[in-house]
C-alpha atoms as a PDB file:
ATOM      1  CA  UNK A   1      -1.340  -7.989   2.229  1.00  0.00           C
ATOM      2  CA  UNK A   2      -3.468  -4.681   1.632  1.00  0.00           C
ATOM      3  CA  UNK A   3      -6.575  -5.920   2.903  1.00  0.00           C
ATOM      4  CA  UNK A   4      -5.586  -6.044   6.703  1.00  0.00           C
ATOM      5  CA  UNK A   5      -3.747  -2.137   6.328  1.00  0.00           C
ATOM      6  CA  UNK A   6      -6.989  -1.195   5.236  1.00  0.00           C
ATOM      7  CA  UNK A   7      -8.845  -2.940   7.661  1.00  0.00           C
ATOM      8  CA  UNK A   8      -6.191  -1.685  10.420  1.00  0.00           C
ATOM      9  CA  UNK A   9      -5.974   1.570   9.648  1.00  0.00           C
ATOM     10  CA  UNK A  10      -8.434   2.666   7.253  1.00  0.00           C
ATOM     11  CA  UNK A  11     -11.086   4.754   7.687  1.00  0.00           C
ATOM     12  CA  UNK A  12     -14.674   3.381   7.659  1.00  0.00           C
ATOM     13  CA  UNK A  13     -14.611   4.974   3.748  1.00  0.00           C
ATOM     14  CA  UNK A  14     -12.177   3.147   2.774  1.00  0.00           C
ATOM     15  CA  UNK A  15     -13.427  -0.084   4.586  1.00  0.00           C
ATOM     16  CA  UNK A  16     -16.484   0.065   2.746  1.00  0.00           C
ATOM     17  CA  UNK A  17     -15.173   0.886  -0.868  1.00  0.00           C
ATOM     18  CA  UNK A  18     -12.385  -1.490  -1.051  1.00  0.00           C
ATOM     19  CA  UNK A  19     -12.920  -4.359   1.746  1.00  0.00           C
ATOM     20  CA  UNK A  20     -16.536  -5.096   0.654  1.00  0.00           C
ATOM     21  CA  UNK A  21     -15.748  -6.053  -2.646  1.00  0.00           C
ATOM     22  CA  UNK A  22     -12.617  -8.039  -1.587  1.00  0.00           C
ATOM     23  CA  UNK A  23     -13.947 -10.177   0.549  1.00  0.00           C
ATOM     24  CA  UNK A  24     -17.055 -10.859  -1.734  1.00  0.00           C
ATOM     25  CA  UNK A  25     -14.301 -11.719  -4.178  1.00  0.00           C
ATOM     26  CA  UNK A  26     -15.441  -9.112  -6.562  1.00  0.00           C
ATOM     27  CA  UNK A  27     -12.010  -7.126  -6.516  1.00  0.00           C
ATOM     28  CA  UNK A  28      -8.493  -7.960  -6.557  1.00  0.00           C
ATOM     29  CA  UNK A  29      -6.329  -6.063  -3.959  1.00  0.00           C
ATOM     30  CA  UNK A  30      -2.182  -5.444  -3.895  1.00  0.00           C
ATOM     31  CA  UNK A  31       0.615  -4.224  -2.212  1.00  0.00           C
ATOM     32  CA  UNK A  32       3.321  -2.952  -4.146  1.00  0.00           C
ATOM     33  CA  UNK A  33       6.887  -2.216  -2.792  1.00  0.00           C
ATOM     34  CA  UNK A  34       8.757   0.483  -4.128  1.00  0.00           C
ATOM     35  CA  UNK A  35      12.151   0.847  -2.766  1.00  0.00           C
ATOM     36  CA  UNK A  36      14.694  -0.130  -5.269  1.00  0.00           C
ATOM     37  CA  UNK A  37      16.768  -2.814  -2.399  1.00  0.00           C
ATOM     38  CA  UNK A  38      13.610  -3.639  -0.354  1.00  0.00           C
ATOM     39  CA  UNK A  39      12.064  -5.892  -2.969  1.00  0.00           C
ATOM     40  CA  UNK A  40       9.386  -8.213  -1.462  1.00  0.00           C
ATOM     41  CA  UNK A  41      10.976  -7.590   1.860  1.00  0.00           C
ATOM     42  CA  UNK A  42       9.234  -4.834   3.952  1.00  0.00           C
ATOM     43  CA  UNK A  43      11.271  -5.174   6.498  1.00  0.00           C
ATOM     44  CA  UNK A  44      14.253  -3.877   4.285  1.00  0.00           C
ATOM     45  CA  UNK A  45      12.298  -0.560   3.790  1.00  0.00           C
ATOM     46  CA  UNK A  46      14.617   2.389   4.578  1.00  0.00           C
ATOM     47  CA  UNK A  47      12.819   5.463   3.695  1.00  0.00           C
ATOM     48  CA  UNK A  48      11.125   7.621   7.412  1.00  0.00           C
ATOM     49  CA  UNK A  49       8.384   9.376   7.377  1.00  0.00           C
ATOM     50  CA  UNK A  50       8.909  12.100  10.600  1.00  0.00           C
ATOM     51  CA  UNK A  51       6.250  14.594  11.990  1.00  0.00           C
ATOM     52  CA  UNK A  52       7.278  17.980  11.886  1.00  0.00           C
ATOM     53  CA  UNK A  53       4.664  20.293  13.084  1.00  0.00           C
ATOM     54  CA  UNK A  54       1.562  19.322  11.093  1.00  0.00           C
ATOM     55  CA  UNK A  55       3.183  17.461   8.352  1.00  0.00           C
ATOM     56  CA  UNK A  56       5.771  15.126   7.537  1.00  0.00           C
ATOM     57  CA  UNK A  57       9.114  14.796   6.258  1.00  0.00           C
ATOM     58  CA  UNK A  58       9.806  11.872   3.961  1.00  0.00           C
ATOM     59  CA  UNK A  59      13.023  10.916   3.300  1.00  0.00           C
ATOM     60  CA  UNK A  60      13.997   7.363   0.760  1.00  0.00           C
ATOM     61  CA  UNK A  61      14.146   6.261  -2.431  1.00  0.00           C
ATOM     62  CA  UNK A  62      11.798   5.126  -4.623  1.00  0.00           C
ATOM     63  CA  UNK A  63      11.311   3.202  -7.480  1.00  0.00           C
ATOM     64  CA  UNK A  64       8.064   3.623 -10.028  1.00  0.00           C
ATOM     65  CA  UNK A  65       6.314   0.414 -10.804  1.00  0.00           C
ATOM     66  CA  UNK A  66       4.600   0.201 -14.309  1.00  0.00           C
ATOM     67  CA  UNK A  67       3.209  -2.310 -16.827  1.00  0.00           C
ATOM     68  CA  UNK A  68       1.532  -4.222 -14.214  1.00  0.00           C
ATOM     69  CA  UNK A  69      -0.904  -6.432 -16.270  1.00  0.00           C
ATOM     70  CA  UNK A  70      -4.498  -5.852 -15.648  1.00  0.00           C
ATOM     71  CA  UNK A  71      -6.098  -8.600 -14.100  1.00  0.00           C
ATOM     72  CA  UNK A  72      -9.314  -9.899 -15.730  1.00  0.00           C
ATOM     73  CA  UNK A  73     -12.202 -12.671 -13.918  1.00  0.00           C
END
């Protein structure tokens, strides 16, 4: 699931850091959701992100994910 963001709406950076390697298979990618009622569901996301001016106003809840195992090949 992060692969296509990036390759959606990343910049050409990003593209070449992170989508290079992940489609050689040389890196592992991830999405993590972080609301505490969303779960795996993205659709369930509540928390809005609104332009004001030249920056945003965020407004949700989130939940800190930690102790995620590091994957080894």
């Amino acid at each position: 699931m992060a692969t296509p963001a990036i390759d959606a709406f990343g910049s050409e950076y990003l593209k070449d850091k992170y989508l290079r390697g992940a489609i050689a298979g040389d890196m592992v990618s991830a999405i993590a959701v972080t609301e505490p009622d969303a779960g795996s569901d993205v659709f369930a996301i509540k928390t809005k992100a609104v332009k004001n001016g030249d920056h945003y106003i965020i407004n949700g809840s989130k939940t800190y994910i930690t102790m995620v195992p590091r994957l080894t090949f």
